[in-house]
Protein backbone atom coordinates (compact mmCIF):
# COMPACT_ATOMS: atom_id res chain seq x y z
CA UNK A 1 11.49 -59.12 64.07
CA UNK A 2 14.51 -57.72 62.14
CA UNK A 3 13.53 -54.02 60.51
CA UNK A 4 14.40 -53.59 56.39
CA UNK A 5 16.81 -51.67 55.17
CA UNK A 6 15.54 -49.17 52.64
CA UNK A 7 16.56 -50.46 49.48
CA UNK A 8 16.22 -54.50 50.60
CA UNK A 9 12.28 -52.95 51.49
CA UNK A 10 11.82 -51.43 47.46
CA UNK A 11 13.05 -54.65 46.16
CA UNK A 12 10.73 -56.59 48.27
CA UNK A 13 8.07 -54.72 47.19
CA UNK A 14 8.63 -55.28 43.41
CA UNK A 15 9.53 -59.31 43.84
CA UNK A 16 5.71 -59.44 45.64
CA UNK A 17 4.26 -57.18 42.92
CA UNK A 18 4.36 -54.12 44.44
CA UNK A 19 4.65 -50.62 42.85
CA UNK A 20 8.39 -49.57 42.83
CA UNK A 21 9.86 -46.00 43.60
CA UNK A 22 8.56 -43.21 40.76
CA UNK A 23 11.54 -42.78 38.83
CA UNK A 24 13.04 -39.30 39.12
CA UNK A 25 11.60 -36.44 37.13
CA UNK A 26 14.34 -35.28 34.15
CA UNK A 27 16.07 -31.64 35.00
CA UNK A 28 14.80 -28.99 33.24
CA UNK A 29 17.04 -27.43 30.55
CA UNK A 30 19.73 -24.64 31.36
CA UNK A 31 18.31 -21.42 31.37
CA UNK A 32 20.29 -19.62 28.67
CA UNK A 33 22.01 -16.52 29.27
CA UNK A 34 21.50 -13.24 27.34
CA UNK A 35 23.90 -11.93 24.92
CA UNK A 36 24.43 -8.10 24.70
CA UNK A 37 25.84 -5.58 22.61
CA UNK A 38 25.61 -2.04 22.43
CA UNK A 39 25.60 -0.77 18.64
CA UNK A 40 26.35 3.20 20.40
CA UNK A 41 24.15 6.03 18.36
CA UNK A 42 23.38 5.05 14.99
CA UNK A 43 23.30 8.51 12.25
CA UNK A 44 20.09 7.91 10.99
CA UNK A 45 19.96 6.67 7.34
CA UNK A 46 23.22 4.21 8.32
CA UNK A 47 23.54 0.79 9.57
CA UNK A 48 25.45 -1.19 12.17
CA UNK A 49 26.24 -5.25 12.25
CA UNK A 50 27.24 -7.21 14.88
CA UNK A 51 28.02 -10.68 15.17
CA UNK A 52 26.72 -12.57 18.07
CA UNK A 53 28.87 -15.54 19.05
CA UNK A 54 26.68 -18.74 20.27
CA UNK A 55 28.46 -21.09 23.07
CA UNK A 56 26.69 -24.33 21.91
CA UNK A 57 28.24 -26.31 24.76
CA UNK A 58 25.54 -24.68 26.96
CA UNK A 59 23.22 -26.14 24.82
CA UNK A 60 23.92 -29.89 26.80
CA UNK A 61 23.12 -31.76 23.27
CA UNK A 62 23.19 -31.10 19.70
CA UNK A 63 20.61 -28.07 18.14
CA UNK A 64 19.53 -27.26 14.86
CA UNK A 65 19.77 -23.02 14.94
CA UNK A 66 16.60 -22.48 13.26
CA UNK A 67 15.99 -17.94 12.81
CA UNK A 68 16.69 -15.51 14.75
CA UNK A 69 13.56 -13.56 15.94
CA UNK A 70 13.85 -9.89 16.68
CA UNK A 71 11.32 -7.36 18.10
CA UNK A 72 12.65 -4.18 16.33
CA UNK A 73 11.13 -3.41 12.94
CA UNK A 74 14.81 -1.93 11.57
CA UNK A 75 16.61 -5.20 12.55
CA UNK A 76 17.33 -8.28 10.17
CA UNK A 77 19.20 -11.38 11.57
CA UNK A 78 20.61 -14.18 10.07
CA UNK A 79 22.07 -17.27 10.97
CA UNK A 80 26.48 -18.23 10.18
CA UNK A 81 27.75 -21.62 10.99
CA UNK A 82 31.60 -20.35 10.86
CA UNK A 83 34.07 -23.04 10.52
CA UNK A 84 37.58 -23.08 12.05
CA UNK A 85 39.43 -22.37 8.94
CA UNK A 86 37.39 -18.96 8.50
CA UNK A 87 34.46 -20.17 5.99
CA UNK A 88 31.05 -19.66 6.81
CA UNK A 89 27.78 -21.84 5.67
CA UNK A 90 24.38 -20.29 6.01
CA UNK A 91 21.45 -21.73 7.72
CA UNK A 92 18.04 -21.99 5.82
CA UNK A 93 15.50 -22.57 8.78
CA UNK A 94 15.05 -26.12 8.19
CA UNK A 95 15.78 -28.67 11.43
CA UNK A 96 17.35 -30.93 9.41
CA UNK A 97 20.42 -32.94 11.33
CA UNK A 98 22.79 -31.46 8.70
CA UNK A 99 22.46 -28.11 9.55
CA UNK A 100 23.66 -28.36 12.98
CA UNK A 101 26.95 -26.99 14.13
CA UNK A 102 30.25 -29.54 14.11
CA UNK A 103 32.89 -29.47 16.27
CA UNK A 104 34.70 -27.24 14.21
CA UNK A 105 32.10 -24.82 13.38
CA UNK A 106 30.61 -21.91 15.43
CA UNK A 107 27.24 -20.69 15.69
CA UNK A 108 26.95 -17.23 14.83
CA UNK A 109 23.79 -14.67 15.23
CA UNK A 110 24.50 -11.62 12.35
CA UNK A 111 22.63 -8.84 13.32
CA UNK A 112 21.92 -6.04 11.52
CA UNK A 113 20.34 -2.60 12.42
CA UNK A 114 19.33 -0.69 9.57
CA UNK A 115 18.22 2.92 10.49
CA UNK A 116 16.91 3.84 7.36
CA UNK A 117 13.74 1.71 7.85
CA UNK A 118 12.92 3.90 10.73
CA UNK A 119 11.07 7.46 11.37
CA UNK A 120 13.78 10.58 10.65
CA UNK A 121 13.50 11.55 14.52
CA UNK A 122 15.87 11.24 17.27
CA UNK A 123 15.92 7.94 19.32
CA UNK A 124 17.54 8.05 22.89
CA UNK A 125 19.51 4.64 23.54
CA UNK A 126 16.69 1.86 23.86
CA UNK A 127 17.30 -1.78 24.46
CA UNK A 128 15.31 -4.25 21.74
CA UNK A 129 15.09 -7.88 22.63
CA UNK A 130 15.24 -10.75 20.48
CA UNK A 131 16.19 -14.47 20.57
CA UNK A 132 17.69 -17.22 18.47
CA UNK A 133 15.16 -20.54 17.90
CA UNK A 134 16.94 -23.66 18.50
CA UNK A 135 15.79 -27.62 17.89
CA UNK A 136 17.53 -30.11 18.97
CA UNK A 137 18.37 -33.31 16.50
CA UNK A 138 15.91 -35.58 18.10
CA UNK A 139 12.97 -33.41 18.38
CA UNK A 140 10.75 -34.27 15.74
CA UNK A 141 7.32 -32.10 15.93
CA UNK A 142 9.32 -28.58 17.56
CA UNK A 143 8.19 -29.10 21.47
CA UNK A 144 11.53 -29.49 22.47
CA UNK A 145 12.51 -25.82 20.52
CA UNK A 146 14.60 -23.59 22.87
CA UNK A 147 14.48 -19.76 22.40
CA UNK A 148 18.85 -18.19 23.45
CA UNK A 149 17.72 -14.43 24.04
CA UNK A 150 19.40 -11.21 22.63
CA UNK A 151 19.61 -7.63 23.53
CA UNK A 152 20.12 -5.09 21.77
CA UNK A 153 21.10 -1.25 22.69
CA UNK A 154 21.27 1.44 20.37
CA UNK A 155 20.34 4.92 19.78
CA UNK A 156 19.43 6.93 16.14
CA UNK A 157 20.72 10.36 15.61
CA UNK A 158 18.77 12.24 12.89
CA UNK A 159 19.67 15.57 11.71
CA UNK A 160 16.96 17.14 10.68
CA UNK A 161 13.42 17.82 11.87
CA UNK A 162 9.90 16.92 10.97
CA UNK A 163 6.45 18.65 12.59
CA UNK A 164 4.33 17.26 13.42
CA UNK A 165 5.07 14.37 11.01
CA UNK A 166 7.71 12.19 10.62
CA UNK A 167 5.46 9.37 8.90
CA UNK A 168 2.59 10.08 6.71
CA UNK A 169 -0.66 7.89 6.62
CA UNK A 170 -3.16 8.93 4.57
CA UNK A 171 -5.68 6.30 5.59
CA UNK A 172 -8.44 5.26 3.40
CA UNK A 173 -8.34 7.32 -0.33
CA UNK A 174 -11.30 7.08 -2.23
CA UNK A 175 -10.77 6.71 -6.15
CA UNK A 176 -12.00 10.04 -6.76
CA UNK A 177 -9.75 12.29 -3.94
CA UNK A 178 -6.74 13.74 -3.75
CA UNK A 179 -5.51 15.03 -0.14
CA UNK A 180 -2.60 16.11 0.67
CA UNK A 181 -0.57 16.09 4.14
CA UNK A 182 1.52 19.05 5.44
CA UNK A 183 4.73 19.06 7.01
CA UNK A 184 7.69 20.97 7.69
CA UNK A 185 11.38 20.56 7.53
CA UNK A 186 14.36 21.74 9.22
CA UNK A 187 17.68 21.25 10.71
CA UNK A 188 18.40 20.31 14.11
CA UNK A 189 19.69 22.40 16.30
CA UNK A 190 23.46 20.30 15.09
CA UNK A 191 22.27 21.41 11.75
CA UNK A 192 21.18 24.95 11.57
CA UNK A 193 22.34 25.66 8.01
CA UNK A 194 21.45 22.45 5.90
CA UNK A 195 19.51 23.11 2.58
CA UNK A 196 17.80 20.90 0.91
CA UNK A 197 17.60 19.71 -2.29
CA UNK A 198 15.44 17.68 -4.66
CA UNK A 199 12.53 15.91 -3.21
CA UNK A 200 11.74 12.16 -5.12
CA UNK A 201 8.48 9.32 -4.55
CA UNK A 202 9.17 5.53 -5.11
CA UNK A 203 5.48 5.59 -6.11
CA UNK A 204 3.75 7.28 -8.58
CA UNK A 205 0.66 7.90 -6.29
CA UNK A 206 2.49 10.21 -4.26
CA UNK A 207 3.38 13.37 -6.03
CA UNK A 208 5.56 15.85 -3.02
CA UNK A 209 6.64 19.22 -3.65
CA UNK A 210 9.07 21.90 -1.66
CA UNK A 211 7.59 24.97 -0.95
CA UNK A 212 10.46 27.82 1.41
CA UNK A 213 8.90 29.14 4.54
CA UNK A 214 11.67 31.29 6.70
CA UNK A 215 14.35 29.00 7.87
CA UNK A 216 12.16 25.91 7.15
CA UNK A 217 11.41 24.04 4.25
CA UNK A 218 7.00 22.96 3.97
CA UNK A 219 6.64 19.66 2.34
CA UNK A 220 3.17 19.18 0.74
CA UNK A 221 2.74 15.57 -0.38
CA UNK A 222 -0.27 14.54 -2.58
CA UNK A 223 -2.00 10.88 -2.66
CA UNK A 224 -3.77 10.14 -5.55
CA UNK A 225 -4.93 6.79 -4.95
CA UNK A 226 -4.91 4.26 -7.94
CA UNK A 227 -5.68 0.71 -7.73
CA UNK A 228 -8.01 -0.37 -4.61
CA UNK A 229 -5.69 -2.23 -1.59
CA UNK A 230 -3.08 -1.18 0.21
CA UNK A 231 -0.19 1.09 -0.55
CA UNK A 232 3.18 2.21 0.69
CA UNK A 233 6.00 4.37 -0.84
CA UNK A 234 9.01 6.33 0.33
CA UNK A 235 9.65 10.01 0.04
CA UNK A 236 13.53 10.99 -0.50
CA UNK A 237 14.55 13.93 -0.48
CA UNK A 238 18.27 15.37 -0.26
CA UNK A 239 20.28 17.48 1.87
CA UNK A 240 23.38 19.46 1.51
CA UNK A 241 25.19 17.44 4.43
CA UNK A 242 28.93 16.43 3.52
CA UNK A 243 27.67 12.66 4.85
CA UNK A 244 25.16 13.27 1.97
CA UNK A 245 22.04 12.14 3.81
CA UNK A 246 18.54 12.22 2.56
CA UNK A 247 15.33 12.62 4.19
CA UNK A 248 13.22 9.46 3.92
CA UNK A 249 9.32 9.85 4.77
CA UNK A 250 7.21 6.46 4.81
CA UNK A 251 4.03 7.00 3.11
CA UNK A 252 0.80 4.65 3.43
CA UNK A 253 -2.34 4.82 2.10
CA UNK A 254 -5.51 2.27 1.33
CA UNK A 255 -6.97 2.93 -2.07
CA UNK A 256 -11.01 2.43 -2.05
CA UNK A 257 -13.67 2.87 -4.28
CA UNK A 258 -15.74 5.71 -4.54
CA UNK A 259 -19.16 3.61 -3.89
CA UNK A 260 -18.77 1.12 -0.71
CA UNK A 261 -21.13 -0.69 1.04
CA UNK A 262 -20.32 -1.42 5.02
CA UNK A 263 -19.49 -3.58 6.63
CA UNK A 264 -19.37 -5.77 3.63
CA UNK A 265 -21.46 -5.43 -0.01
CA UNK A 266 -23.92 -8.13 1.49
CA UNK A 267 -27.02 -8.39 2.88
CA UNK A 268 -28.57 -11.82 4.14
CA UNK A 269 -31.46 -12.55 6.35
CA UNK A 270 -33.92 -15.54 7.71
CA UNK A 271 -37.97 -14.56 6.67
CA UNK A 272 -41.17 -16.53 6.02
CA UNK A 273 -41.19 -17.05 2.74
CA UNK A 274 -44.98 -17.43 2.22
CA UNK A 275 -45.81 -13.35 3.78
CA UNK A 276 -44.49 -10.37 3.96
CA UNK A 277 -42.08 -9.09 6.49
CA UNK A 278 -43.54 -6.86 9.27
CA UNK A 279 -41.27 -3.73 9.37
CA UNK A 280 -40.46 -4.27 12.94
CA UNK A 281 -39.09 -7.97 11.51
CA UNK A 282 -37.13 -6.01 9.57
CA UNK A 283 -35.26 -3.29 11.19
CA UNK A 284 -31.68 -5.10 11.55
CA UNK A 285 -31.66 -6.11 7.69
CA UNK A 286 -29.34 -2.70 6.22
CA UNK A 287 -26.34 -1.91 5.35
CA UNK A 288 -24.61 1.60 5.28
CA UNK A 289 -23.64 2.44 1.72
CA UNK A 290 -21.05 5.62 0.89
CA UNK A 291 -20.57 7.64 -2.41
CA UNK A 292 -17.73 9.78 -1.68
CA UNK A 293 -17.12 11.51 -4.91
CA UNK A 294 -18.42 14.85 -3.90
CA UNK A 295 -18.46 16.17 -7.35
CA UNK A 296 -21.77 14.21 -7.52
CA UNK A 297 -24.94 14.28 -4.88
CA UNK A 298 -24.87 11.63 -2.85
CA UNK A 299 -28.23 9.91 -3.03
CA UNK A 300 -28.60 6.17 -4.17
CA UNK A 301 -31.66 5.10 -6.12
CA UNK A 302 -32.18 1.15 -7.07
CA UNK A 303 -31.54 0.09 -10.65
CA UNK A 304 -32.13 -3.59 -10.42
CA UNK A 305 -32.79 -6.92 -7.80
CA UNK A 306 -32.27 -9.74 -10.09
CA UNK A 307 -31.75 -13.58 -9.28
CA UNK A 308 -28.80 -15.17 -10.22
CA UNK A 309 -30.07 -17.16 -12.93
CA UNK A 310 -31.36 -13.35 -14.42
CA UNK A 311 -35.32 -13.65 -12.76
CA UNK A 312 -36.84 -10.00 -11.79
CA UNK A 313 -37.26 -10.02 -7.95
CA UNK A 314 -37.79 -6.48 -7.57
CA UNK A 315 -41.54 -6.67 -6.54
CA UNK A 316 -40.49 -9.05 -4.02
CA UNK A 317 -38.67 -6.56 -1.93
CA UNK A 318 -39.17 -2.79 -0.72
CA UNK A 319 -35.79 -0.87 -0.43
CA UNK A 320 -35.68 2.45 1.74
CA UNK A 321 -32.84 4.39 1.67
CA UNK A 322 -32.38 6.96 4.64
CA UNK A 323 -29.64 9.52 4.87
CA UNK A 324 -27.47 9.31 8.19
CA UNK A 325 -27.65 12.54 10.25
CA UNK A 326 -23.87 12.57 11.14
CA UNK A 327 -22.36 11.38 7.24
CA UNK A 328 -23.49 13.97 4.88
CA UNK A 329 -22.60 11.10 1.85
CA UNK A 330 -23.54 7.87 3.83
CA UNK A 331 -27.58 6.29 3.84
CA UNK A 332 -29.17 3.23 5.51
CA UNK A 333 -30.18 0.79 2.83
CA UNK A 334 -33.17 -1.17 4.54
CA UNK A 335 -34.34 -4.01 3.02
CA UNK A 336 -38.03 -6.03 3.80
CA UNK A 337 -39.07 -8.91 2.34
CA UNK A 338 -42.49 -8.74 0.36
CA UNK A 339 -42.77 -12.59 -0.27
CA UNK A 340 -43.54 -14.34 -3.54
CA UNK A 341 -39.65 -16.42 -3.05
CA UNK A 342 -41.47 -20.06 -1.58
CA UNK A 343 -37.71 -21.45 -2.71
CA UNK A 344 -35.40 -18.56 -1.27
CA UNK A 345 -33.89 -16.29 -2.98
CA UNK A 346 -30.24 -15.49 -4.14
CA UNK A 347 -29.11 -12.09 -6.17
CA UNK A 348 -28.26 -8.80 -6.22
CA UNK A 349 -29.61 -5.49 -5.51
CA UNK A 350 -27.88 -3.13 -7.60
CA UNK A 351 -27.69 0.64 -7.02
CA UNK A 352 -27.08 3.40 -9.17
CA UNK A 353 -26.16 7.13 -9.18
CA UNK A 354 -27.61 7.80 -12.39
CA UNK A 355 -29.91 5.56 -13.79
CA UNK A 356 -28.52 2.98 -16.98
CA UNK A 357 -25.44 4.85 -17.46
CA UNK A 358 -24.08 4.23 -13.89
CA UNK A 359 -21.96 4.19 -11.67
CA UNK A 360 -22.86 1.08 -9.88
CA UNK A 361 -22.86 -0.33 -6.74
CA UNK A 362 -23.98 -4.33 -6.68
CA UNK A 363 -24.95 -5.81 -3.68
CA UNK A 364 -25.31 -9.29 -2.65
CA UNK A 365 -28.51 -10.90 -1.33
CA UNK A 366 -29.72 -14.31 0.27
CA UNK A 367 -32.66 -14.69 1.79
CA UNK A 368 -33.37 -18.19 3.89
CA UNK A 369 -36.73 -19.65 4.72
CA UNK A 370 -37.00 -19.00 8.53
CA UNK A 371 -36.70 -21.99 11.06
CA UNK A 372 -40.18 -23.11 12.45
């Protein structure tokens, strides 16, 4: 019996319903080569640009350049189709077909790095990655995206000298403080001589003041908080350098109120609604509440638990408020169910610092009938 050639077997196989050869599995893409460039030392308070040139042949098909992605805070990229004639079209982030490169167009990456946005201290040359996002046409739901990496080397040269801050965080402010952070200034050792000049907020939180100590300058910066969230602002403050430089300080802060329950102003628990709680029952049902005004005590007495359709509940509950060891101005608020509810209940418990006239500190609280 003659032997079968390779192929004549395959084809056998299909014609008698056999399974033919697994077709072969589609190359992965190119791997993409990094682009470099070295933006040298950077005087802190400039910037630096550089335009990165895109070979979209390597691509192997048409790509929608989507944003460039960088992992440098002080770095901003953007995205130039230049044309051959010298004209330039930018790229808004959509995939759409249109916004792919032509034949006469290049793909260009503008980086910028902007040292201003960065601490006033000396940075030794550092490489910072990034990457352009890519889509090609036919990819309709972004699997297909391709990431064309980017490095970056640079150094920041800063002429002057902060200690032991260079960025000021005042954390969490209640309404009724006022801190202040301390640091000093000076020249480097480029910049023995430089005086400085007057210091300026963006914000009008943040009050900062100049104060001479020797051959260094002590700059006392005040928060006073204002509205509750979070806050940032910029300190300037100028220098007798021919480049004319100024100092910038970032400042950040979160404003909170004076009262504050925690973890949240809520309280709810499961109970039998038809008996009162045991204490043990209730020994996970508090909350931590704060008054950190320390012009006042810092005890908590209840004014009111009221339903939210305005029914008394406060015989239905017993509050205890214990101080905490470690927090001179923080107490436990424990809460135990008494009964008399058969429906639930949902309020508030409402403390005060002095009675009617306030200030308050309201207090969710939901109480479910327990699961039998």
């Amino acid at each position: 019996m003659r032997s079968l050639c390779v192929p004549a077997l395959a084809a056998l196989l299909t014609c008698c319903g056999g399974s033919s050869p697994t077709p072969p599995m589609p190359k992965p893409p190119v791997q993409l080569p990094a682009i470099e460039h070295d933006f040298g030392v950077i005087p802190h308070g400039q910037s630096s640009s550089h335009d990165f040139v895109l070979d979209t042949k390597l691509l192997g098909g048409p790509c929608v350049p989507l944003r460039v992605h960088l992992d440098c805070s002080c770095g901003r990229g953007q995205l130039v189709l230049r044309h051959s004639n010298g004209t330039e079209r930018l790229l808004d982030g959509s995939p759409l077909p249109g916004n792919a490169p032509t034949a006469d167009e290049t793909l260009i990456a503008r980086v910028l790095i902007d040292t201003l946005t960065k601490d006033p201290i000396d940075l030794k040359k550092t490489v910072s990655h990034g990457f352009v996002v890519l889509q090609p046409t036919n990819d309709r739901d972004g699997t297909g995206r391709r990431n064309w990496p980017l490095l970056l080397r640079f150094g920041i040269e800063c002429p002057v000298l902060l200690q032991p801050f260079a960025a000021l965080d005042f954390g969490s402010v209640p309404a009724s403080a006022e801190p202040a952070i301390l640091t000093t200034l000076s020249g480097d050792e480029h910049h023995l001589g430089v005086k400085f000049g007057a210091a300026e907020s963006s914000h009008p939180a943040i009050t900062v003041t100049l104060e001479p100590q020797g051959d260094k300058v002590l700059v006392r910066t005040r928060c006073k908080p204002g509205e509750p969230g979070n806050h940032g602002a910029i300190i300037r403050i100028g220098t007798d350098l021919p480049s004319g430089y100024k100092v910038h300080l970032d400042v950040k802060w979160k404003a909170v109120p004076d009262l504050v329950a925690t973890p949240t102003a809520k309280l709810s628990f499961r109970a039998d609604l038809g008996r009162e709680q045991r204490p043990e029952e209730a020994t996970s049902q508090y909350l931590l509440v704060t008054d950190h005004d320390v012009r006042r005590k810092p005890e908590f007495t209840v004014h009111e638990i009221v339903s939210d359709d305005g029914r008394d509940a406060t015989s239905s509950f017993a509050i205890t408020l214990q101080p905490v060891p470690s927090q001179s101005r923080q107490h436990r608020l424990f809460v135990r169910y008494l009964g008399g509810q058969q429906n639930g209940f949902r309020g508030r418990l409402v403390l005060t610092k002095d009675g009617a006239a306030g200030p308050f500190l309201p207090i969710e609280l939901v109480v479910f009938a327990a699961k039998t």
